[in-house]
C-alpha atoms as a PDB file:
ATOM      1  CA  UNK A   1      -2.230  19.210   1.031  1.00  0.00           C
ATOM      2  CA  UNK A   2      -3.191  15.537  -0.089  1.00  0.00           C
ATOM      3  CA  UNK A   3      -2.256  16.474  -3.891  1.00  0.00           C
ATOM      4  CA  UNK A   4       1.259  17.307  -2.669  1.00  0.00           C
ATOM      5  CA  UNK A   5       1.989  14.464  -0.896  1.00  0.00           C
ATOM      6  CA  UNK A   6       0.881  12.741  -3.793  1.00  0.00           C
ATOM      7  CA  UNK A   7       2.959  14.716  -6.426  1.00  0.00           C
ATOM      8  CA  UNK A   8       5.421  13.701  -3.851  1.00  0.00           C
ATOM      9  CA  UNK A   9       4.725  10.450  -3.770  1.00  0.00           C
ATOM     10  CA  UNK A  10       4.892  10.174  -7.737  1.00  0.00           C
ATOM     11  CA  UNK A  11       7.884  11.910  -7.879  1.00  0.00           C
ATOM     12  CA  UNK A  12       9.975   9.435  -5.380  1.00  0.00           C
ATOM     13  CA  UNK A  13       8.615   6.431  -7.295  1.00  0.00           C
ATOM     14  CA  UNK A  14       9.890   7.938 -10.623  1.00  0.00           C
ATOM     15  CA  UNK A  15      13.154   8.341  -9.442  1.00  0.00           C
ATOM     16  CA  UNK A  16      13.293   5.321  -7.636  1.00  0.00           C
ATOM     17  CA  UNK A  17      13.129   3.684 -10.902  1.00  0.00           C
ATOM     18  CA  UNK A  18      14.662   5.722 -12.768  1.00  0.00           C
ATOM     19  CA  UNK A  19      17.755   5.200 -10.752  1.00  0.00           C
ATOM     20  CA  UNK A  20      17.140   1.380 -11.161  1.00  0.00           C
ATOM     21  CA  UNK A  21      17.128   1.083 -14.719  1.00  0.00           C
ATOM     22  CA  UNK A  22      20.208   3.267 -14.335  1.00  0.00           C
ATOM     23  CA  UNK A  23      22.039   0.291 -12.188  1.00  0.00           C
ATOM     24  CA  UNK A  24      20.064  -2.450 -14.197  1.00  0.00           C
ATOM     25  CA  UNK A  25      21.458  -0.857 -18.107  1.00  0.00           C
ATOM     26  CA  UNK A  26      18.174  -1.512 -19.611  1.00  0.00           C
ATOM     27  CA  UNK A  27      14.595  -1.762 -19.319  1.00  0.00           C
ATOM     28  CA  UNK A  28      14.303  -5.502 -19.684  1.00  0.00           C
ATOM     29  CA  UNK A  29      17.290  -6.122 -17.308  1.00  0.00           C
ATOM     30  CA  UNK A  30      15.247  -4.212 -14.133  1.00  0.00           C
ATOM     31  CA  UNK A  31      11.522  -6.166 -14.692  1.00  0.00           C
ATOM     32  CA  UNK A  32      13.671  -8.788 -14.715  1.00  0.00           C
ATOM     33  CA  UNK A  33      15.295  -7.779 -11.315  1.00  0.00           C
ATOM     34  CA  UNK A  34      12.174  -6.913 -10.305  1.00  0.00           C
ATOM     35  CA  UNK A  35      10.389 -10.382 -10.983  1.00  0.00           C
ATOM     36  CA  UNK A  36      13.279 -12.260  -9.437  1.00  0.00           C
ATOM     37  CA  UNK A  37      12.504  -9.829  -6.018  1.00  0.00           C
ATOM     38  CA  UNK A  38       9.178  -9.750  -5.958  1.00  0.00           C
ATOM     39  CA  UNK A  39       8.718 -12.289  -2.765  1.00  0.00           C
ATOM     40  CA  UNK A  40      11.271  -9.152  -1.205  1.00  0.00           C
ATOM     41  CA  UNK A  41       8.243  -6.799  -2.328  1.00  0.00           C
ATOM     42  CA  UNK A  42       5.600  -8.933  -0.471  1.00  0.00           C
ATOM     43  CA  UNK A  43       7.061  -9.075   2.393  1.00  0.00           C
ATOM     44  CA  UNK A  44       7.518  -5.360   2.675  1.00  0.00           C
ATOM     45  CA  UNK A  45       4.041  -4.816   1.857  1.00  0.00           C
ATOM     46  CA  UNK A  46       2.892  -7.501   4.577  1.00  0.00           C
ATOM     47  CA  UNK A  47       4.848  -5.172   7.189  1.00  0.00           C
ATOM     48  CA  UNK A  48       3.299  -2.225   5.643  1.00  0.00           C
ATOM     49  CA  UNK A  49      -0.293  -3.596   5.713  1.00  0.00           C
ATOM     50  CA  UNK A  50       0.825  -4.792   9.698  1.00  0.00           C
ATOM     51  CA  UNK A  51       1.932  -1.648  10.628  1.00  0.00           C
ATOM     52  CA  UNK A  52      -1.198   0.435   9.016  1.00  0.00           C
ATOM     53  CA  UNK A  53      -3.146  -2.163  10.650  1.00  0.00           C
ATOM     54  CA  UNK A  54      -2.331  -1.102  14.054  1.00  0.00           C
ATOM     55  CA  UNK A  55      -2.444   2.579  13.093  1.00  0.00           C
ATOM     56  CA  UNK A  56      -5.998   2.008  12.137  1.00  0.00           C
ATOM     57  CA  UNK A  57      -6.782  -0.190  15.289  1.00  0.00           C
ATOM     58  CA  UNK A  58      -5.501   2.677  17.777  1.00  0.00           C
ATOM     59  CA  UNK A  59      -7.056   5.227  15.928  1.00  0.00           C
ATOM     60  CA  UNK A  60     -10.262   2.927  15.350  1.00  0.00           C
ATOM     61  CA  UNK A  61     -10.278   3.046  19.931  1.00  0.00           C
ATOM     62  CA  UNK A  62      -9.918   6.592  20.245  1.00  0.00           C
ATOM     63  CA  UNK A  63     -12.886   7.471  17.897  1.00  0.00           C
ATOM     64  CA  UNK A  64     -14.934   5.089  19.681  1.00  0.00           C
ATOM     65  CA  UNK A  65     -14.345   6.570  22.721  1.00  0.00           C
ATOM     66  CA  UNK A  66     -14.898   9.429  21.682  1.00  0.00           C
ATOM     67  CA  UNK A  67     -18.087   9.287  19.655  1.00  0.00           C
ATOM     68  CA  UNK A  68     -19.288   5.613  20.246  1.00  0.00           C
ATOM     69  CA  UNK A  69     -22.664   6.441  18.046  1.00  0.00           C
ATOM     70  CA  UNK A  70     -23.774   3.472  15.953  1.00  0.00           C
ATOM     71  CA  UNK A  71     -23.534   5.270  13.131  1.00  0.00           C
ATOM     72  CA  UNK A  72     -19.936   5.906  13.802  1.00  0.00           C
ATOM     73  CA  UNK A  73     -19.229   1.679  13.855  1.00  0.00           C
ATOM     74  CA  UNK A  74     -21.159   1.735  10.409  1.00  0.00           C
ATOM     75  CA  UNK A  75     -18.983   4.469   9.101  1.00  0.00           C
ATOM     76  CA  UNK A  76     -15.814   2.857  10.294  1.00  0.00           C
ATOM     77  CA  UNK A  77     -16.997  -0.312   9.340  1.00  0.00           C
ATOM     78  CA  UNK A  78     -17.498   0.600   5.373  1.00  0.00           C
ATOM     79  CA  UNK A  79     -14.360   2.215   5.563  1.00  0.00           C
ATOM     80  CA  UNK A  80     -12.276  -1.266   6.762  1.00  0.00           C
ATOM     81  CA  UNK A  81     -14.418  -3.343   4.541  1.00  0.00           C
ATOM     82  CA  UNK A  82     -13.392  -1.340   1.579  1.00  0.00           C
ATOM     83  CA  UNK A  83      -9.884  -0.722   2.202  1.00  0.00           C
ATOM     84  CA  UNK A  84      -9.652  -4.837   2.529  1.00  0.00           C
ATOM     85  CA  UNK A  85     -11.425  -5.048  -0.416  1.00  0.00           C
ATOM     86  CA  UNK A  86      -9.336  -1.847  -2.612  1.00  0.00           C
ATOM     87  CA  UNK A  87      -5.890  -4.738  -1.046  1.00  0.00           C
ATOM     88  CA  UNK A  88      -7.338  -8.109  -1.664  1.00  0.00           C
ATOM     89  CA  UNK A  89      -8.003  -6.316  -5.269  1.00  0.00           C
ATOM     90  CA  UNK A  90      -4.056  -4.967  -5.365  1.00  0.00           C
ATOM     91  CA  UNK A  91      -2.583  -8.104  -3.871  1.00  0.00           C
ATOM     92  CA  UNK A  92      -4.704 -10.460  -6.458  1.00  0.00           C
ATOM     93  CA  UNK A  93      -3.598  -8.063  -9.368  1.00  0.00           C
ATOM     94  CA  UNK A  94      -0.333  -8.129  -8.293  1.00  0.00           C
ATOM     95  CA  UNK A  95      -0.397 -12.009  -7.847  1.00  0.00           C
ATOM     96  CA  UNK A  96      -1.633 -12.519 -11.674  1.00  0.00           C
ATOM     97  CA  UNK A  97       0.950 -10.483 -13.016  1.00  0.00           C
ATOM     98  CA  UNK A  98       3.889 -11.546 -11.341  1.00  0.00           C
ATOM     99  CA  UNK A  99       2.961 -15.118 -10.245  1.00  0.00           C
END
């Protein structure tokens, strides 16, 4: 199931930009458009990162309630600290390449 939604996901994103470089003419013209938006881009990823943020905090309650084991805060724990880490890494990639 996870390998279709990611064929899925691979397959919007190609025709997402295929369909800009349509609009743009050329393949310089939409990095360009794409530079010049790229604040646009941030934000929408800040509201993404908000929004999965309190996904993960409601669903971070009800596993604690239901299983509030120690080793189930270390579990959740890792997982947090490494999904901040896998963004901080995106975020500061992103940040290099497109100042």
């Amino acid at each position: 199931m996870l390998l279709t939604w990611g064929i899925l996901l691979l397959a919007v994103i190609v025709v997402i930009n295929a369909i800009g470089l349509r609009l743009a003419g050329s393949a310089m013209t939409w990095q360009a458009w794409l530079a010049t938006h790229n604040s646009y881009f941030l934000a929408w990823r800040m509201l993404l990162y908000a929004a999965t943020t309190r996904g993960w905090l409601w669903m971070r309650k009800r596993v604690l309630a239901r299983d509030p084991a120690p080793a189930t805060r270390r579990r959740l724990l890792c997982t947090e600290l490494a999904a901040v880490a896998a963004l901080a890494v995106l975020e500061t990639l992103s940040l290099a390449q497109h100042g």
